[in-house]
C-alpha atoms as a PDB file:
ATOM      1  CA  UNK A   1      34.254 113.079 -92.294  1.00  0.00           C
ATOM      2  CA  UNK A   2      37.169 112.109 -94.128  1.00  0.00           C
ATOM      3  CA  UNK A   3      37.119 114.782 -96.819  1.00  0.00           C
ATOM      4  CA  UNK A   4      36.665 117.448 -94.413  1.00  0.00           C
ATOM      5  CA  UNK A   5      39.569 115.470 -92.082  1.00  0.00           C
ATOM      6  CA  UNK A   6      41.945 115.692 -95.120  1.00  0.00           C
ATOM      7  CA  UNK A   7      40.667 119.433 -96.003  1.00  0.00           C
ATOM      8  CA  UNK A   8      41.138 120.831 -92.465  1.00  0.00           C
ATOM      9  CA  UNK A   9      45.215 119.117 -92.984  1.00  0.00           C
ATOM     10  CA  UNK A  10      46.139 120.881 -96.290  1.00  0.00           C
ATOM     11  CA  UNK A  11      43.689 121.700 -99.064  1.00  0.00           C
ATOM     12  CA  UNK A  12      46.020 120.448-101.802  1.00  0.00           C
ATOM     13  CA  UNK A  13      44.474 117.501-101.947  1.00  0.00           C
ATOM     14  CA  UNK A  14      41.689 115.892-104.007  1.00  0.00           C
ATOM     15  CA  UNK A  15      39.041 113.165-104.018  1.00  0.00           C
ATOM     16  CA  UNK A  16      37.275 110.719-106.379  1.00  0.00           C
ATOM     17  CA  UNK A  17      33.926 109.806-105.882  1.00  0.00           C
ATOM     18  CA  UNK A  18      33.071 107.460-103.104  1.00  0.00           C
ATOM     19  CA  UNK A  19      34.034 103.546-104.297  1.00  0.00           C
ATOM     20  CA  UNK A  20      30.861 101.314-105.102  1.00  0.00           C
ATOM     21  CA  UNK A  21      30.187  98.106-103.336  1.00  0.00           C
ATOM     22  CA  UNK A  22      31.693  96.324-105.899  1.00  0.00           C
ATOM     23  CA  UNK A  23      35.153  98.099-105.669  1.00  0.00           C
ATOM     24  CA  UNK A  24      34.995  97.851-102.328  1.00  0.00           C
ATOM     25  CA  UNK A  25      34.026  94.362-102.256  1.00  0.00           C
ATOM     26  CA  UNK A  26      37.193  93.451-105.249  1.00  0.00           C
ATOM     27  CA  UNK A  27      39.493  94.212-102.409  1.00  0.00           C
ATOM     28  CA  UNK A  28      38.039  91.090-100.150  1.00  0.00           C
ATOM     29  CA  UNK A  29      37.566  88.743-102.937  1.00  0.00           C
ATOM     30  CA  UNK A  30      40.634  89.575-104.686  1.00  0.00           C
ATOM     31  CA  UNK A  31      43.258  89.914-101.195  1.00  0.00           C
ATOM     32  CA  UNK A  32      40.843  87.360 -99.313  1.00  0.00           C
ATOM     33  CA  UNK A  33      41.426  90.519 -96.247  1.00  0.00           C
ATOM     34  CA  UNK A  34      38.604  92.400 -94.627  1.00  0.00           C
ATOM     35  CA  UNK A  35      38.976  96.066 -95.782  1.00  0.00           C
ATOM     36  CA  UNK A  36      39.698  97.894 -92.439  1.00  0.00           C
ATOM     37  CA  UNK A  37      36.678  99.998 -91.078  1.00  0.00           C
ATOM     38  CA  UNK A  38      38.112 103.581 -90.808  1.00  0.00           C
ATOM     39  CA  UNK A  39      39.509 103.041 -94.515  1.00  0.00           C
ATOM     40  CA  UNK A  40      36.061 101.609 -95.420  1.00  0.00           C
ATOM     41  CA  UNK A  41      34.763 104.809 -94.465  1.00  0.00           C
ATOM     42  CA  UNK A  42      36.856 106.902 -96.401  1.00  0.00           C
ATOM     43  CA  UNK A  43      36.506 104.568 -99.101  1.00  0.00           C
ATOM     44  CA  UNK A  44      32.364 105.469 -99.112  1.00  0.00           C
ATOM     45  CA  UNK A  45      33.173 109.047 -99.175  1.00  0.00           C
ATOM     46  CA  UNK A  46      36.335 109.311-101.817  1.00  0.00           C
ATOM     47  CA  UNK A  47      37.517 106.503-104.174  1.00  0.00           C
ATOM     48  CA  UNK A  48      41.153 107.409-103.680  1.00  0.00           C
ATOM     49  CA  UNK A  49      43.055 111.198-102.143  1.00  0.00           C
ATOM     50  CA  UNK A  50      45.671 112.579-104.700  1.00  0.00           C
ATOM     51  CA  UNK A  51      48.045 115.456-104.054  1.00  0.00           C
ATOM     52  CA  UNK A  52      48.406 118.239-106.235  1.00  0.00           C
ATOM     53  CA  UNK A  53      50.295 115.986-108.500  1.00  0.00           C
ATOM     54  CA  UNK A  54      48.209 113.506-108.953  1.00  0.00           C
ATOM     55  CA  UNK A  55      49.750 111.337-106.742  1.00  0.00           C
ATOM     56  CA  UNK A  56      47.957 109.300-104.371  1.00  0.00           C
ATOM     57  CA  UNK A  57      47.498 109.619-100.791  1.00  0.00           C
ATOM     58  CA  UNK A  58      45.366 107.203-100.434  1.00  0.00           C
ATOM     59  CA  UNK A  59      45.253 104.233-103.194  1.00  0.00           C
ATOM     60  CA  UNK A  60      42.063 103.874-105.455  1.00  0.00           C
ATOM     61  CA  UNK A  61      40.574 100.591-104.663  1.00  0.00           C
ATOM     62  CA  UNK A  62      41.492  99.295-107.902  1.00  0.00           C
ATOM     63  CA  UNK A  63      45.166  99.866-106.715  1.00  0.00           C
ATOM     64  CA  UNK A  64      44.835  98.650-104.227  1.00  0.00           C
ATOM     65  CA  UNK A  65      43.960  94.839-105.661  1.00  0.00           C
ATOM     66  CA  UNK A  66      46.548  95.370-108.206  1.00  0.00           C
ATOM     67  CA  UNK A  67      49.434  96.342-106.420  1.00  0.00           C
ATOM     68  CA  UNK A  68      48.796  94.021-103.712  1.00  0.00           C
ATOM     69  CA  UNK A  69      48.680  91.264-105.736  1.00  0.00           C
ATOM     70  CA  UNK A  70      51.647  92.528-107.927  1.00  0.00           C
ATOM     71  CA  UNK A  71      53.860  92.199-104.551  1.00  0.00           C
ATOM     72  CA  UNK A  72      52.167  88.958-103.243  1.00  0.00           C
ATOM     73  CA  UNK A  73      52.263  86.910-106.256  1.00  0.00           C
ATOM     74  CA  UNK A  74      55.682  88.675-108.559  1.00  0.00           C
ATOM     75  CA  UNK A  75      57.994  85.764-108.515  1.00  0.00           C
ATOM     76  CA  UNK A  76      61.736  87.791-108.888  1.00  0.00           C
ATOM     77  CA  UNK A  77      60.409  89.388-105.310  1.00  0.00           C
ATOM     78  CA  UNK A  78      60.023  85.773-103.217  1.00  0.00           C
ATOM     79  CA  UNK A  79      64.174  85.388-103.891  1.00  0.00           C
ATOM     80  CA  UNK A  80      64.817  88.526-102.391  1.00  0.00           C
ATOM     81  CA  UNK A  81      62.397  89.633-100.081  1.00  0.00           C
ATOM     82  CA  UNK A  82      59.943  88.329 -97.606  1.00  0.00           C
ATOM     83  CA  UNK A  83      56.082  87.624 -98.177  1.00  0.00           C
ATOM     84  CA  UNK A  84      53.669  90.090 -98.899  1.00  0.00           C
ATOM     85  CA  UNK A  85      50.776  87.916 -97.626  1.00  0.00           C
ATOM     86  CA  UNK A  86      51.104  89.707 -94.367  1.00  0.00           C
ATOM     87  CA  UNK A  87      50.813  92.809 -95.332  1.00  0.00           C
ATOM     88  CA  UNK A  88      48.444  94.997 -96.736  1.00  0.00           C
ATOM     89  CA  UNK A  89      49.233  97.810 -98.928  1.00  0.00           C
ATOM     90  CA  UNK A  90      47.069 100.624 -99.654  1.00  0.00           C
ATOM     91  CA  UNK A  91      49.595 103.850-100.203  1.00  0.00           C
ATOM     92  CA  UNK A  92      53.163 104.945-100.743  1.00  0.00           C
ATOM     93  CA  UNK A  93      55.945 107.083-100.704  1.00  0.00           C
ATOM     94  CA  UNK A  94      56.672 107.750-104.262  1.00  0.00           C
ATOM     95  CA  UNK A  95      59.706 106.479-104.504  1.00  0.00           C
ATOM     96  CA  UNK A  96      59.283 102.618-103.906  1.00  0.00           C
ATOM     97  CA  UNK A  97      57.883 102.232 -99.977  1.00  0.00           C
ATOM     98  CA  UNK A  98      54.978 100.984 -99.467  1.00  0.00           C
ATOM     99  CA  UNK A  99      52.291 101.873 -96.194  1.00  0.00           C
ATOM    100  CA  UNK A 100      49.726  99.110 -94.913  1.00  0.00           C
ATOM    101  CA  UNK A 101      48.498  97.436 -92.421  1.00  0.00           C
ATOM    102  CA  UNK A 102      49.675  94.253 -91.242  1.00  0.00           C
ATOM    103  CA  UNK A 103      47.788  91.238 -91.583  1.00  0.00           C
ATOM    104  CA  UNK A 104      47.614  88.547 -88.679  1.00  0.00           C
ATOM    105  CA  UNK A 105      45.555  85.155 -88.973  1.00  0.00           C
ATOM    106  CA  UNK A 106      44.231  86.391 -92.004  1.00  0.00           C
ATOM    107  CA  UNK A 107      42.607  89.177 -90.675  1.00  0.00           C
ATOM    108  CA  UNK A 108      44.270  93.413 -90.144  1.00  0.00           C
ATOM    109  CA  UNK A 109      43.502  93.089 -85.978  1.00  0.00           C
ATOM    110  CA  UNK A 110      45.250  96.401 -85.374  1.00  0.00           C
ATOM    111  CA  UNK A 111      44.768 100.295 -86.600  1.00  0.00           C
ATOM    112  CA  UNK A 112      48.520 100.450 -86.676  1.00  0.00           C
ATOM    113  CA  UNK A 113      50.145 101.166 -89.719  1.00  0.00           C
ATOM    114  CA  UNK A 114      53.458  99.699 -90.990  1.00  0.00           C
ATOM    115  CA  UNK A 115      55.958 101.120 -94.002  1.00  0.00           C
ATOM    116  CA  UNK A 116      57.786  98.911 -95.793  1.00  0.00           C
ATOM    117  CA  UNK A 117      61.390  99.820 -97.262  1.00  0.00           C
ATOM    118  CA  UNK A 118      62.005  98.456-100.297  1.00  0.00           C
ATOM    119  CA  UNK A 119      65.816  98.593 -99.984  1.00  0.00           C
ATOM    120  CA  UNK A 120      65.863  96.702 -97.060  1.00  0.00           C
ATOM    121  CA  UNK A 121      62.854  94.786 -96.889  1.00  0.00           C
ATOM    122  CA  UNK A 122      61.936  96.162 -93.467  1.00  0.00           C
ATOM    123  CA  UNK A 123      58.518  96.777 -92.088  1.00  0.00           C
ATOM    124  CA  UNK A 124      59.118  99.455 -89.498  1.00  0.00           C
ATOM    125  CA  UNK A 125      55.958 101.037 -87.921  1.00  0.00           C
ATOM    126  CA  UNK A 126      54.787 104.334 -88.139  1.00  0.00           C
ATOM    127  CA  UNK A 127      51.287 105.191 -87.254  1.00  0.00           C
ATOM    128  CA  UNK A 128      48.871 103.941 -85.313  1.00  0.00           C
ATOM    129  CA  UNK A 129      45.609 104.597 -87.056  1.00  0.00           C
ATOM    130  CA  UNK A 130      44.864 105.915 -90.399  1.00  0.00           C
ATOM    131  CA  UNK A 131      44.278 109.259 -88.877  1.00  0.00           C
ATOM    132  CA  UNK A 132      47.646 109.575 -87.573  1.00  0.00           C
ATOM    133  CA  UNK A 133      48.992 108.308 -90.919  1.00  0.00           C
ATOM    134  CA  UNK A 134      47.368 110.643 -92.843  1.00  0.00           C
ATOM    135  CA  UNK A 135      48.117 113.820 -90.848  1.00  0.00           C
ATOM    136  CA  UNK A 136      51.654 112.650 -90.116  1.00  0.00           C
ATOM    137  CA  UNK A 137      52.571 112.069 -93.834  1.00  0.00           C
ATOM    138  CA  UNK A 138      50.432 115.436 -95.396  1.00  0.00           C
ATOM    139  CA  UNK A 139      52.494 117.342 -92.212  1.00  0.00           C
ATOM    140  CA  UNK A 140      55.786 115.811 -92.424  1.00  0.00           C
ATOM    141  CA  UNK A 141      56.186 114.175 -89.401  1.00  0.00           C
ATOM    142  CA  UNK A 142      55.955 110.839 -90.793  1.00  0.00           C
ATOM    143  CA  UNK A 143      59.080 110.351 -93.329  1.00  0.00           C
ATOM    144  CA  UNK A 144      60.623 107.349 -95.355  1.00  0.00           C
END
């Protein structure tokens, strides 16, 4: 489903196999987050979408645990931004913003997706499912 979703958007784009249990699974024990279940699904069909650059539409799960924890735990960012802890990261922009999923009671209760702007520590929404997100960034209606 999400292959073809991506496909019938723009067919620049590219896939890694589907994510094992185990990658999957990193993301809860490492974030201590439930994985939402529409990126779940893509995650069993691709392991990460890339551009025609190599750069990634979608994170790889492995990214995913290590940039999240890069934001959550870097200790020059908790002097001059908010916490991460609320957030959940799992793509960007390229050139520093960052696109997730806010967290609430420990748990993402919402499809809605958030960007946050690294120059002014803002998390502005812009989506609100991963469906949307995906078709508005690949299209250009969704812009940082």
């Amino acid at each position: 489903m999400w292959i073809d979703y991506v496909n019938a958007i723009s067919n620049e784009y590219s896939f890694n196999p589907p994510a094992s249990k185990a990658e999957i699974n990193s993301i809860t024990v490492e974030l201590s987050v439930e994985v939402p279940e529409k990126l779940l699904e893509l995650y069993n069909e691709t392991n990460g979408v890339f551009d025609s650059f190599n750069c990634p539409l979608i994170w790889s799960t492995s990214q995913i645990v290590k940039d999240n924890l890069f934001f959550r735990n870097f200790e020059d960012y908790k002097d001059i931004y908010m916490p991460f802890n609320h957030l959940f990261f799992f793509s960007d922009n390229g050139c520093g913003d960052l696109f997730g999923y806010r967290i609430l009671n420990g748990t993402i209760q919402t499809e809605d997706i958030y960007v946050w702007n690294h120059e002014n520590d803002s998390r502005t929404w812009v989506a609100s499912s991963l469906e949307k997100f995906i078709k508005g960034w690949i299209t250009g209606e969704i812009t940082t």
